[in-house]
Protein backbone atom coordinates (compact mmCIF):
# COMPACT_ATOMS: atom_id res chain seq x y z
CA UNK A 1 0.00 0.00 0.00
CA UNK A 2 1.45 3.51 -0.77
CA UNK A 3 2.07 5.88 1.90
CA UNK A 4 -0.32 8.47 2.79
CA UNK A 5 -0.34 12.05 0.91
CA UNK A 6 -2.22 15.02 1.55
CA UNK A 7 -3.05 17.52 -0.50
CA UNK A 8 -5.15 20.61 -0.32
CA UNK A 9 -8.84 20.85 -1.63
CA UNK A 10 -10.69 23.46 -3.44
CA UNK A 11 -12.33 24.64 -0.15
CA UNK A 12 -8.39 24.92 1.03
CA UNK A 13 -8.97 21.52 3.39
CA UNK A 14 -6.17 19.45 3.80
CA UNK A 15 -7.26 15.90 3.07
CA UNK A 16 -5.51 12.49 2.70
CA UNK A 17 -5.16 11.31 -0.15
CA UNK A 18 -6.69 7.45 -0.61
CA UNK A 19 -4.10 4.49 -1.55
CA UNK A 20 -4.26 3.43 -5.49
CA UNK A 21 -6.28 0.10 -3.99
CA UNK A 22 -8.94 2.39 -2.34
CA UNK A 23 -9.14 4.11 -5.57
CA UNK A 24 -9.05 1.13 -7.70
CA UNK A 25 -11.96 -0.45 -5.85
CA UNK A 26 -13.66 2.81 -6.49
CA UNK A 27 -13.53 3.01 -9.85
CA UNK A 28 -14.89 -0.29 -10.33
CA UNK A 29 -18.03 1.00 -8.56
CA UNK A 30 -18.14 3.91 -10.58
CA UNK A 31 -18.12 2.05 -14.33
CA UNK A 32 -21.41 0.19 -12.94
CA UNK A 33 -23.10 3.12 -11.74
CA UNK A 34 -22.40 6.34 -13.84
CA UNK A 35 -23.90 9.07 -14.12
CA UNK A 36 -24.38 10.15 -10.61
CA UNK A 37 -24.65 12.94 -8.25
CA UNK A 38 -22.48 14.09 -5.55
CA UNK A 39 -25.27 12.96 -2.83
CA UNK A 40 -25.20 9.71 -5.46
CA UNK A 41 -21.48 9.95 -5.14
CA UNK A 42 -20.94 9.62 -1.17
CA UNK A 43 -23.98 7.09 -0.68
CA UNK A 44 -22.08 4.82 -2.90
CA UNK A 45 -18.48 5.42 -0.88
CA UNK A 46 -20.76 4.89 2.10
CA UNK A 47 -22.04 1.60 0.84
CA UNK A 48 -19.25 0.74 -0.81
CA UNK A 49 -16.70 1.11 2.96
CA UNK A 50 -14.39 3.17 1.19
CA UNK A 51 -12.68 5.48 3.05
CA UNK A 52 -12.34 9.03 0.98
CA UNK A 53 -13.26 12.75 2.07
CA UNK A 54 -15.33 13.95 -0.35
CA UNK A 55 -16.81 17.42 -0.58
CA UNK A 56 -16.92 18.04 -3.96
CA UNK A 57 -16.60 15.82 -7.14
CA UNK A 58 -13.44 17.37 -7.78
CA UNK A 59 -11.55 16.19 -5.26
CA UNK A 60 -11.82 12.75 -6.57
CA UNK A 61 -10.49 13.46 -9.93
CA UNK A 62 -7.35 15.76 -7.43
CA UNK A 63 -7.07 12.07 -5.18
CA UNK A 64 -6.98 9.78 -8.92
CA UNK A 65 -4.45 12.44 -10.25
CA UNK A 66 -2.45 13.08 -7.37
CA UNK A 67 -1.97 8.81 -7.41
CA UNK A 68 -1.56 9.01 -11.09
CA UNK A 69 -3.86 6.76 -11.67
CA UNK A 70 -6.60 7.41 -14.50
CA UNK A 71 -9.57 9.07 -13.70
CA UNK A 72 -12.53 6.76 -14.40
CA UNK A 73 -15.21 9.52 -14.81
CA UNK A 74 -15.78 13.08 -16.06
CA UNK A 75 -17.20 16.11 -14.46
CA UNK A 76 -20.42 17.78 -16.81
CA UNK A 77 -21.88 20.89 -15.09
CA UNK A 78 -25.40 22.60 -16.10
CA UNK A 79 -27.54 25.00 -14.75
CA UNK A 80 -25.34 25.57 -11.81
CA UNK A 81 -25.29 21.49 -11.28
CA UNK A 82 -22.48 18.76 -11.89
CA UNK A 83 -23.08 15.31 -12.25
CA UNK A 84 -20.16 12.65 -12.78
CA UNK A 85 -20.29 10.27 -15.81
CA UNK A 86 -18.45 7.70 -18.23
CA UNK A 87 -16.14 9.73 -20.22
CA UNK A 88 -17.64 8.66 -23.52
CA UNK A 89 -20.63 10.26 -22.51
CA UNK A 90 -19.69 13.31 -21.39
CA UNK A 91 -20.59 15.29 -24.50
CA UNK A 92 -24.04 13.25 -24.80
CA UNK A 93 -24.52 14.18 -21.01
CA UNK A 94 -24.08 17.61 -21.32
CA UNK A 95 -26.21 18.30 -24.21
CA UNK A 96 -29.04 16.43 -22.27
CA UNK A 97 -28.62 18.42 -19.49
CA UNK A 98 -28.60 21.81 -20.92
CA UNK A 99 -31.84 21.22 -23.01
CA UNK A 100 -33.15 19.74 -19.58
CA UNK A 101 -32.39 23.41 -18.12
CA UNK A 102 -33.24 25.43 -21.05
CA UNK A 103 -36.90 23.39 -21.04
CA UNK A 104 -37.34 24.18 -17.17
CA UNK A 105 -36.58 27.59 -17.41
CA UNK A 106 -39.34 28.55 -20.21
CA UNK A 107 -41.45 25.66 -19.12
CA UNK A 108 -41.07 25.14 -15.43
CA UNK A 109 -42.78 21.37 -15.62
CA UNK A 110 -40.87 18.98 -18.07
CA UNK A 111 -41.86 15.71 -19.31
CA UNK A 112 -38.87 13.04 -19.86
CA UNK A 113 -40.48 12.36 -23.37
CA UNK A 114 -40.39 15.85 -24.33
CA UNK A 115 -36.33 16.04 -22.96
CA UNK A 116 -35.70 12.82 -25.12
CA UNK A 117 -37.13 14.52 -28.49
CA UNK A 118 -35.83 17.59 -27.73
CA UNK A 119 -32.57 16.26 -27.27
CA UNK A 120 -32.70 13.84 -29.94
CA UNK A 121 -32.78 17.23 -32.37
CA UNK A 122 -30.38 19.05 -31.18
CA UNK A 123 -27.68 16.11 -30.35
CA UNK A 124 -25.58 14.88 -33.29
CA UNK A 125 -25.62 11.01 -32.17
CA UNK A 126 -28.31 8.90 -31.16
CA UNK A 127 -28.74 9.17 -27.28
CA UNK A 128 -31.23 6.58 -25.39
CA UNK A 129 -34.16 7.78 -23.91
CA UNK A 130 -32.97 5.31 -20.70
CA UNK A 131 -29.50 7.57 -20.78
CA UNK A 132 -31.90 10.86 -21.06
CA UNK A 133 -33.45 9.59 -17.94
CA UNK A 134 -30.30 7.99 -15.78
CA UNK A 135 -29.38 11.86 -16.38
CA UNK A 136 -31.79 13.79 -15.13
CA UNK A 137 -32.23 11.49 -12.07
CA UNK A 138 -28.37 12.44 -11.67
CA UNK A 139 -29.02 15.85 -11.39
CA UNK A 140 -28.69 17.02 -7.74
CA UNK A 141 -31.80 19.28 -8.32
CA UNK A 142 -34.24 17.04 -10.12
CA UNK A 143 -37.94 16.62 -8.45
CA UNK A 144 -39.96 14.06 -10.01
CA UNK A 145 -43.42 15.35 -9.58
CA UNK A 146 -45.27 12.34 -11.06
CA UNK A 147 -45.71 9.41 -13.16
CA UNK A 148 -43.97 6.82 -14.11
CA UNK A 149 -43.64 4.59 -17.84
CA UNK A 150 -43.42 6.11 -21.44
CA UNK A 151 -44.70 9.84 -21.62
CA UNK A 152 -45.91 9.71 -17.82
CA UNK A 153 -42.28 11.08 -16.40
CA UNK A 154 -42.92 14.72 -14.98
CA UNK A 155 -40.03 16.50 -13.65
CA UNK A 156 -38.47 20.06 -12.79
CA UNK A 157 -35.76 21.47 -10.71
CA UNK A 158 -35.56 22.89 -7.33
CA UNK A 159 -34.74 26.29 -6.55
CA UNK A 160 -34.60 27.60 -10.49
CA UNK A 161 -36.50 30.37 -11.51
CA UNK A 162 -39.26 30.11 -14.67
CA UNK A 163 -41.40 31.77 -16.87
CA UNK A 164 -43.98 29.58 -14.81
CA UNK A 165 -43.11 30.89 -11.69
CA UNK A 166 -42.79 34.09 -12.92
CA UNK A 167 -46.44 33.76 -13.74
CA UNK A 168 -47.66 32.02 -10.77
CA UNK A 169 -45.95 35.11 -8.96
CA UNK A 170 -48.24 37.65 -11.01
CA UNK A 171 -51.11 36.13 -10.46
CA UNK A 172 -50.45 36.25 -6.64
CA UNK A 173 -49.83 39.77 -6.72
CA UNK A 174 -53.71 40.19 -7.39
CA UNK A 175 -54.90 38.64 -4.09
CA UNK A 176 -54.42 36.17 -1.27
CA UNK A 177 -55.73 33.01 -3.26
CA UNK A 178 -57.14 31.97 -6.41
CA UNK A 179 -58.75 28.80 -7.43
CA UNK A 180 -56.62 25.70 -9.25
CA UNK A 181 -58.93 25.57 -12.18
CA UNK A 182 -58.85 29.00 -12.87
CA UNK A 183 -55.27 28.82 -12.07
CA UNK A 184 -54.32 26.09 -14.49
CA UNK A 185 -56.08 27.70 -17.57
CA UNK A 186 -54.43 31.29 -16.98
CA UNK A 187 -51.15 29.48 -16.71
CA UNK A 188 -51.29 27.61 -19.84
CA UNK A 189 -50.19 30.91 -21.58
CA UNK A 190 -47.18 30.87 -19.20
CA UNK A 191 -46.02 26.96 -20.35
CA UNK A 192 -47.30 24.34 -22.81
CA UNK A 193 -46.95 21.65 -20.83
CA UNK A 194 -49.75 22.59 -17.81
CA UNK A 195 -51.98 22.00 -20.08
CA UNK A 196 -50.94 18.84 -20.63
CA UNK A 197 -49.35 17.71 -17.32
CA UNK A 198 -51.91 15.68 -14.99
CA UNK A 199 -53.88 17.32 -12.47
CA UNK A 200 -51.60 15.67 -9.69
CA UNK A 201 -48.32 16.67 -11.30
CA UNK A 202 -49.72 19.97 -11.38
CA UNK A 203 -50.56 20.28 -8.12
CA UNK A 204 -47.38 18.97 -6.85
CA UNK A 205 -45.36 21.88 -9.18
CA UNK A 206 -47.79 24.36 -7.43
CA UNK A 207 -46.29 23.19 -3.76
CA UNK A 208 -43.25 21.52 -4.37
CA UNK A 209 -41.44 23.69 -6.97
CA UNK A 210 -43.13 27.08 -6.68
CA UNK A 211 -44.00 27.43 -2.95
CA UNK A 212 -47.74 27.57 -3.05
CA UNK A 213 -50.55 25.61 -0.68
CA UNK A 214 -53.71 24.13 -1.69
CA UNK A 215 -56.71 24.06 0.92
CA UNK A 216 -59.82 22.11 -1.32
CA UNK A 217 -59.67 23.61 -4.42
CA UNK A 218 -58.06 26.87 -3.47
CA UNK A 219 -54.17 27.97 -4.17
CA UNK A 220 -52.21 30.68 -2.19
CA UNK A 221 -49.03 31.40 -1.96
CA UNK A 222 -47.01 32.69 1.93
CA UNK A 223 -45.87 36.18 1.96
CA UNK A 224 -46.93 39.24 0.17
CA UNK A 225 -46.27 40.02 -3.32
CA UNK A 226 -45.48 43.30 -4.79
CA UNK A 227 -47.69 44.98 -7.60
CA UNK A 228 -44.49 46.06 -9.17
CA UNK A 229 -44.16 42.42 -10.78
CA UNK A 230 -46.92 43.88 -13.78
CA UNK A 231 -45.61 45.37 -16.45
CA UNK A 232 -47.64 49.30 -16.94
CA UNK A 233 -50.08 47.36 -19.43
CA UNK A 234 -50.75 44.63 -17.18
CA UNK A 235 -51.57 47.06 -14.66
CA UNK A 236 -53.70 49.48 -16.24
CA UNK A 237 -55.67 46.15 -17.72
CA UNK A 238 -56.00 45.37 -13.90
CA UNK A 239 -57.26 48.42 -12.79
CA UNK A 240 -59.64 49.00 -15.79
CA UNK A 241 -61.04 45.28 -15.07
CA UNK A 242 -61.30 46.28 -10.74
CA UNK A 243 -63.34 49.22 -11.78
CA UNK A 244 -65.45 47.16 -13.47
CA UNK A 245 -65.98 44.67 -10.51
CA UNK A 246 -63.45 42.05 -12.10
CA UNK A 247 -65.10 41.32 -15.55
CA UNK A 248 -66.01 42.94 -19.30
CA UNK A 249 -67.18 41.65 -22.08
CA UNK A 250 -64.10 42.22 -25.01
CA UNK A 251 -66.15 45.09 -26.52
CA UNK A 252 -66.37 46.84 -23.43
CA UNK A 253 -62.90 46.04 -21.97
CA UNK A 254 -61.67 47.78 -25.56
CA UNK A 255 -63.22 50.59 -25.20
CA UNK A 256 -62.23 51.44 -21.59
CA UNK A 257 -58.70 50.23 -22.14
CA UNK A 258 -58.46 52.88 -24.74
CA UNK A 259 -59.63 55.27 -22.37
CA UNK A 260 -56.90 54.84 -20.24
CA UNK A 261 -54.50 54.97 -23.31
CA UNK A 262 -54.22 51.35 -24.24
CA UNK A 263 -53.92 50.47 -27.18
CA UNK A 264 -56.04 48.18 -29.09
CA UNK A 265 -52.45 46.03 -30.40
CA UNK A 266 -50.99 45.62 -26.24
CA UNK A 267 -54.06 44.80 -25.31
CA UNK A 268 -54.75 42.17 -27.89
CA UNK A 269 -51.46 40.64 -27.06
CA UNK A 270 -52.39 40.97 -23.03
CA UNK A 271 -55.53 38.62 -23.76
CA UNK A 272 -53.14 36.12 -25.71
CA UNK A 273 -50.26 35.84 -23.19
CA UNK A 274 -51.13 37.51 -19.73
CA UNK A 275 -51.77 34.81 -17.19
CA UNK A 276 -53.39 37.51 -15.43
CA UNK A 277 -57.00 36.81 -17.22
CA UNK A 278 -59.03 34.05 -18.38
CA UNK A 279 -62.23 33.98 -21.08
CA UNK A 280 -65.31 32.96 -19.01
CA UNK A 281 -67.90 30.47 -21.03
CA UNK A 282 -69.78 33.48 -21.60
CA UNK A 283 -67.41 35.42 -23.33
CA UNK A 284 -66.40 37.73 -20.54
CA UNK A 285 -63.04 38.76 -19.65
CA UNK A 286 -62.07 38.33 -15.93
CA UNK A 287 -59.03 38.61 -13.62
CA UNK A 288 -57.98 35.75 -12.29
CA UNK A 289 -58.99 34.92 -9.15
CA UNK A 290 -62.17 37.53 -8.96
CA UNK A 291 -64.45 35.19 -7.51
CA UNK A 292 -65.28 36.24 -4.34
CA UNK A 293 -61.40 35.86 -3.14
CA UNK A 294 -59.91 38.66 -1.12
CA UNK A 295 -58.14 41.23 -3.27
CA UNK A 296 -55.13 42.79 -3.06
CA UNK A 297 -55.69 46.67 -2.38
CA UNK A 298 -55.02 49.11 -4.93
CA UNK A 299 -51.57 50.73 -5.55
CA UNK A 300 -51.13 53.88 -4.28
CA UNK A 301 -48.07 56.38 -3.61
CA UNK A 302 -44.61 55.51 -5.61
CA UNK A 303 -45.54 51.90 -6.31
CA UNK A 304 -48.21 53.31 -8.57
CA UNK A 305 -46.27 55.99 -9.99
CA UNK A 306 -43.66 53.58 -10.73
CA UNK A 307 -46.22 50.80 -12.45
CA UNK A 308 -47.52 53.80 -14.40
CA UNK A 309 -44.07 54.85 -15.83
CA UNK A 310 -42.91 51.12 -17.10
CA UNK A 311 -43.06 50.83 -20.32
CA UNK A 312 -45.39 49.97 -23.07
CA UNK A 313 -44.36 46.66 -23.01
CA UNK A 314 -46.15 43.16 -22.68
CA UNK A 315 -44.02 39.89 -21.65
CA UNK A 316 -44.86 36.77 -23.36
CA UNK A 317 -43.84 34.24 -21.02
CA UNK A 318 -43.38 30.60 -22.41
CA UNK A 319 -43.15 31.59 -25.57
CA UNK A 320 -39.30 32.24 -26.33
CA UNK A 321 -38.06 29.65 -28.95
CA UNK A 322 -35.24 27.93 -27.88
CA UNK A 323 -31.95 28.12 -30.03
CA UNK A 324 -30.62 24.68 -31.51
């Protein structure tokens, strides 16, 4: 057995280095089991008895170099994650994982069928849907919300921000709670997929991924959320809507928009992509969530001034076309 070594760690830790057996035995673990996680990662040196300080993946590729001894995996980092995996899949890894980020950012709920053709575009080899999948369950900040079998794999990521959230955030900003069906169809502008996700993996996105509780069939959200998140569009079409008790029919809303100098083009474009409304079955516009919830009060002071000076501007969430 070699004699110990130490060397120092990106966190500036002095650690000693394992023997070439220690490592060997590792990376005999590690060609069964790739791709994994860092949590992945120390379960398995639990499991496994061997006895390495880890912190980071990095310091096992330092310990394998250090030994000179071949590193038997590669780092791929996305989306602020790392995962470790063969190295003749490192490329195919990486490409899965940043169209997994890419699809949670604009979509905020994923389905592992979706990934798979989406990667199977942009990728330049043939990768299997089961590697698409070993992926994403690799990723340190993967929730599955759901399912389970061909197209029934729902997923996201903890702690990233999305155009769903983003929307789910707007549509708090108008009062304490709101109802899920009403919720679900205003959000549908904000990602494809809620539409299509079950009720259930909804749901679960609502509490697990974007902070929310559901008491019957009622959503709200902990804290209090600033008017400031509306564009000045989305805010007059608020305040023309409150004056009106919470509903027009489209004829009327035009008209009174354009009293308060909207134009008939934003607010065409507000009715197609602001989660902020939904079409009732008899043809009225409404805010979301003006059905006898409690409202959020009315701006006043700077907060209006300052929702009164943005700009002419509606956001299309969900709706950006992702580069190749």
């Amino acid at each position: 057995m070699s004699s110990p070594a130490y060397q120092v760690s990106g966190s500036g830790v002095a650690r000693a280095v394992p023997d070439q057996h220690v490592l060997g035995r590792l990376a005999a673990s590690f060609v069964e089991r790739l791709p994994l996680g860092l949590q992945q990662v120390r379960a398995l040196l639990a499991s496994d008895g061997c006895p390495v300080d880890c912190h980071e993946l990095a310091d096992l590729v330092r310990y394998y170099r250090l030994r000179g001894a071949t590193v038997p995996f590669r780092i791929v980092r996305f989306g602020g994650m790392e995962i470790a995996v063969a190295p003749s899949e490192a490329r195919a890894a990486a490409q899965v994982g940043a169209a997994a980020v890419r699809m949670v950012q604009h979509w905020g709920i994923v389905n592992l069928e979706a990934l798979a053709d989406r990667t199977e575009i942009v990728s330049t080899s043939i990768i299997p849907r089961t590697f698409v999948r070993k992926i994403v369950a690799a990723a340190p900040a993967t929730r599955w919300l759901g399912g389970a079998g061909p197209g029934k794999d729902w997923f996201s990521f903890d702690g990233r921000q999305s155009d769903l959230v983003a929307a789910i955030d707007k549509v708090m900003a108008l009062g304490r709670s709101v109802s899920v069906a009403d919720l679900r169809v205003a959000l549908t502008r904000a990602s494809t997929t809620v539409e299509d996700a079950p009720p259930a993996v909804f749901e679960r996105y609502l509490v697990d991924i974007a902070g929310c509780a559901i008491d019957g069939d009622r959503v709200s959200r902990r804290g209090r959320f600033s008017r400031q998140l509306l564009t000045g569009p989305e805010t007059t079409l608020v305040e023309v809507l409150r004056a009106a008790g919470g509903g027009l029919a489209p004829s009327a809303l035009r008209r009174r928009a354009a009293e308060q100098a909207l134009s008939d083009a934003t607010l065409t474009r507000l009715l197609r992509f602001s989660p902020l409304v939904v079409r009732t079955k008899e043809n009225e516009i409404r805010l979301v969530g003006n059905d006898g919830a409690p409202a959020a009060q009315p701006m006043r002071g700077p907060e209006a001034a300052t929702a009164k000076a943005a700009p002419d501007r509606v956001e299309q969430p969900g709706r950006v076309q992702m580069a190749s």
